[in-house]
Structure formats: structure tokens, C-alpha cells
Protein backbone atom coordinates (compact mmCIF):
# COMPACT_ATOMS: atom_id res chain seq x y z
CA UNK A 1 104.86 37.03 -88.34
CA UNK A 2 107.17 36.04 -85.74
CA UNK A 3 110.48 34.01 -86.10
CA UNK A 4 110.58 30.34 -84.09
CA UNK A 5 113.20 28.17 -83.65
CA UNK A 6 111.91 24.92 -85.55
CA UNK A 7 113.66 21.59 -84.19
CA UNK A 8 113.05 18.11 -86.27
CA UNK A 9 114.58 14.85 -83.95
CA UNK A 10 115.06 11.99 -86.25
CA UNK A 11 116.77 9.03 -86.26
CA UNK A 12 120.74 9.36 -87.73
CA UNK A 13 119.82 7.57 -91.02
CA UNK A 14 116.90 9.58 -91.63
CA UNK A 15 118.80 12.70 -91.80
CA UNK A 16 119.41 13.18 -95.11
CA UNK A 17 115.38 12.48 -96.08
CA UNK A 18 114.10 15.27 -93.21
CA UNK A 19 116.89 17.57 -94.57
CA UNK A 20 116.00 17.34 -98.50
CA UNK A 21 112.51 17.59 -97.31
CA UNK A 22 112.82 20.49 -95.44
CA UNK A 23 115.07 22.26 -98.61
CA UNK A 24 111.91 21.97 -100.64
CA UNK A 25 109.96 24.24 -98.62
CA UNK A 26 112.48 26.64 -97.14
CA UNK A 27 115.97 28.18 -97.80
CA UNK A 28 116.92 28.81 -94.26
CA UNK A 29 120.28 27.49 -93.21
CA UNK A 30 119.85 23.98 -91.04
CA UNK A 31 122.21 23.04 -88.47
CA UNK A 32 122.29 19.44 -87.20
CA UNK A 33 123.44 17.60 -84.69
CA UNK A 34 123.71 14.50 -83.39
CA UNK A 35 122.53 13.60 -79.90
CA UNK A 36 121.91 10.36 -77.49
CA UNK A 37 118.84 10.29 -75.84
CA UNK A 38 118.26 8.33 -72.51
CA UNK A 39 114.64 8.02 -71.30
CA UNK A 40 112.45 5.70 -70.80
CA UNK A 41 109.55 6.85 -74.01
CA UNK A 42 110.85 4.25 -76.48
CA UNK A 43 108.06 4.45 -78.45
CA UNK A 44 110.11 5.93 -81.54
CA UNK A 45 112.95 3.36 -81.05
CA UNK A 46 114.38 0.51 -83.27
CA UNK A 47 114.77 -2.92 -81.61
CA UNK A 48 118.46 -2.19 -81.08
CA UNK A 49 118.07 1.02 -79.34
CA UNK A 50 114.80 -0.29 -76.81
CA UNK A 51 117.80 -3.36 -76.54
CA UNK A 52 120.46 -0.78 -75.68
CA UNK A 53 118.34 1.41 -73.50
CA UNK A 54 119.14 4.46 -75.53
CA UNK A 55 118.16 6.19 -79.05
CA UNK A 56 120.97 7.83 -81.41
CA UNK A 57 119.27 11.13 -82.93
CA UNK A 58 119.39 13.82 -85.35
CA UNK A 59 118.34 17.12 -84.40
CA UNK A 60 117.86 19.71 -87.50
CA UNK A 61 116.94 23.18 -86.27
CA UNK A 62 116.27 26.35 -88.50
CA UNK A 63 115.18 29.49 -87.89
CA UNK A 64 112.21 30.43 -90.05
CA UNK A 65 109.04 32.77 -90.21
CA UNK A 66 105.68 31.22 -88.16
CA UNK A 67 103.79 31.14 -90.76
CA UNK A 68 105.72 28.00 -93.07
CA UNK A 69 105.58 25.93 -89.53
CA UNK A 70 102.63 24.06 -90.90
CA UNK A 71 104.28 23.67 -94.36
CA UNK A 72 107.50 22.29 -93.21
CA UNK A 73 105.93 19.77 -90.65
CA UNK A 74 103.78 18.27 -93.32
CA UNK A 75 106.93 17.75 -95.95
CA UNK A 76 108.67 16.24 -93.52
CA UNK A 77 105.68 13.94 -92.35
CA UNK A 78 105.31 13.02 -96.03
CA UNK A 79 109.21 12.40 -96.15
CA UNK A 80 110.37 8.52 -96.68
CA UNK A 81 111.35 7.86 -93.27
CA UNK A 82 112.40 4.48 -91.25
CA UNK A 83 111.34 6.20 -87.65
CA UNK A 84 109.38 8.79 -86.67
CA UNK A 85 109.83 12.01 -86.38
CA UNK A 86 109.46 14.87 -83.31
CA UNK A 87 109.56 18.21 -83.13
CA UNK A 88 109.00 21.60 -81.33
CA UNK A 89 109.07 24.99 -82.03
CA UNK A 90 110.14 28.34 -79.69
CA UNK A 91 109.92 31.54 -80.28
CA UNK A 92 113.15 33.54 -81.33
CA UNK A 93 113.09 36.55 -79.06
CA UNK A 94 116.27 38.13 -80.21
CA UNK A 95 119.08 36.89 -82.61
CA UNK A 96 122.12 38.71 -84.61
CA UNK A 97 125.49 38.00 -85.98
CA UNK A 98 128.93 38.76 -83.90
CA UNK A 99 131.60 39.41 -86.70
């Protein structure tokens, strides 16, 4: 199978929840980082954010084999969350390690 780049957006104090969730299903190392989002899909929003016009997010990415994509997006759906969560996957068409 092929490696993708898996990215989870979730709200800032759901972090910690998507991150445990994804542990339990894969070892790969996740990076996060923490993002404002201007738009005007506020679907996903708390009152405060649709009031302030912009969403404070959480994006997790990890690098992991195709074939636990299915896997990981269900933990995380069953995770106890306050907001939803997105997400996307890419391919990985080349990666490595610069020492």
C-alpha cells in the first residue's frame, strides 16, 4: 500500500481527544499545529467564532500506510469531541530524512 499524508482539523480544545484517539490505532509520529481559518463555511463553528468571523484550529497530520485510513477516521469519529472534525488525505510521493 501506498503512504498518504492524513490531516485531522479540529477545534484547539479537542486536540488532545483526536490525538489519544489517533495513538490507539497508530504509532506514527503526529505533528500539530495550530491555524486560523477565515471563510465563510461556519458550519463547524462555536457561537464565538461565527461571532468573530473566524475559527481557531488544530491540524494533526501523520504519515501512515493507506490501508489504516479507514481505521483512524472512525476512532477519531468515535472520539469525545465538542466540534466536528475534517479531514483529507494526499498521497506521499517522496519523503526522507536530511541529517
Amino acid at each position: 500500500m501506498a503512504d498518504i499524508l492524513l490531516t485531522f482539523h479540529c477545534a484547539p480544545h479537542d486536540t488532545d481527544m483526536v490525538a489519544r484517539a489517533i495513538r490507539t490505532i497508530s504509532d506514527a509520529p503526529v505533528h500539530v499545529c495550530e491555524q486560523t481559518v477565515h471563510g465563510r463555511d461556519f458550519d463547524d463553528a462555536s457561537t464565538a467564532e461565527r461571532v468573530a468571523g473566524r475559527l481557531r484550529r488544530s491540524a494533526l497530520e501523520l504519515i501512515v500506510d493507506e490501508e489504516v485510513l479507514g481505521a483512524l477516521v472512525q476512532a477519531v469519529g468515535k472520539a469525545a469531541r465538542s466540534l466536528p472534525v475534517r479531514w483529507h488525505s494526499v498521497p506521499v510521493l517522496a519523503r526522507g530524512r536530511i541529517a
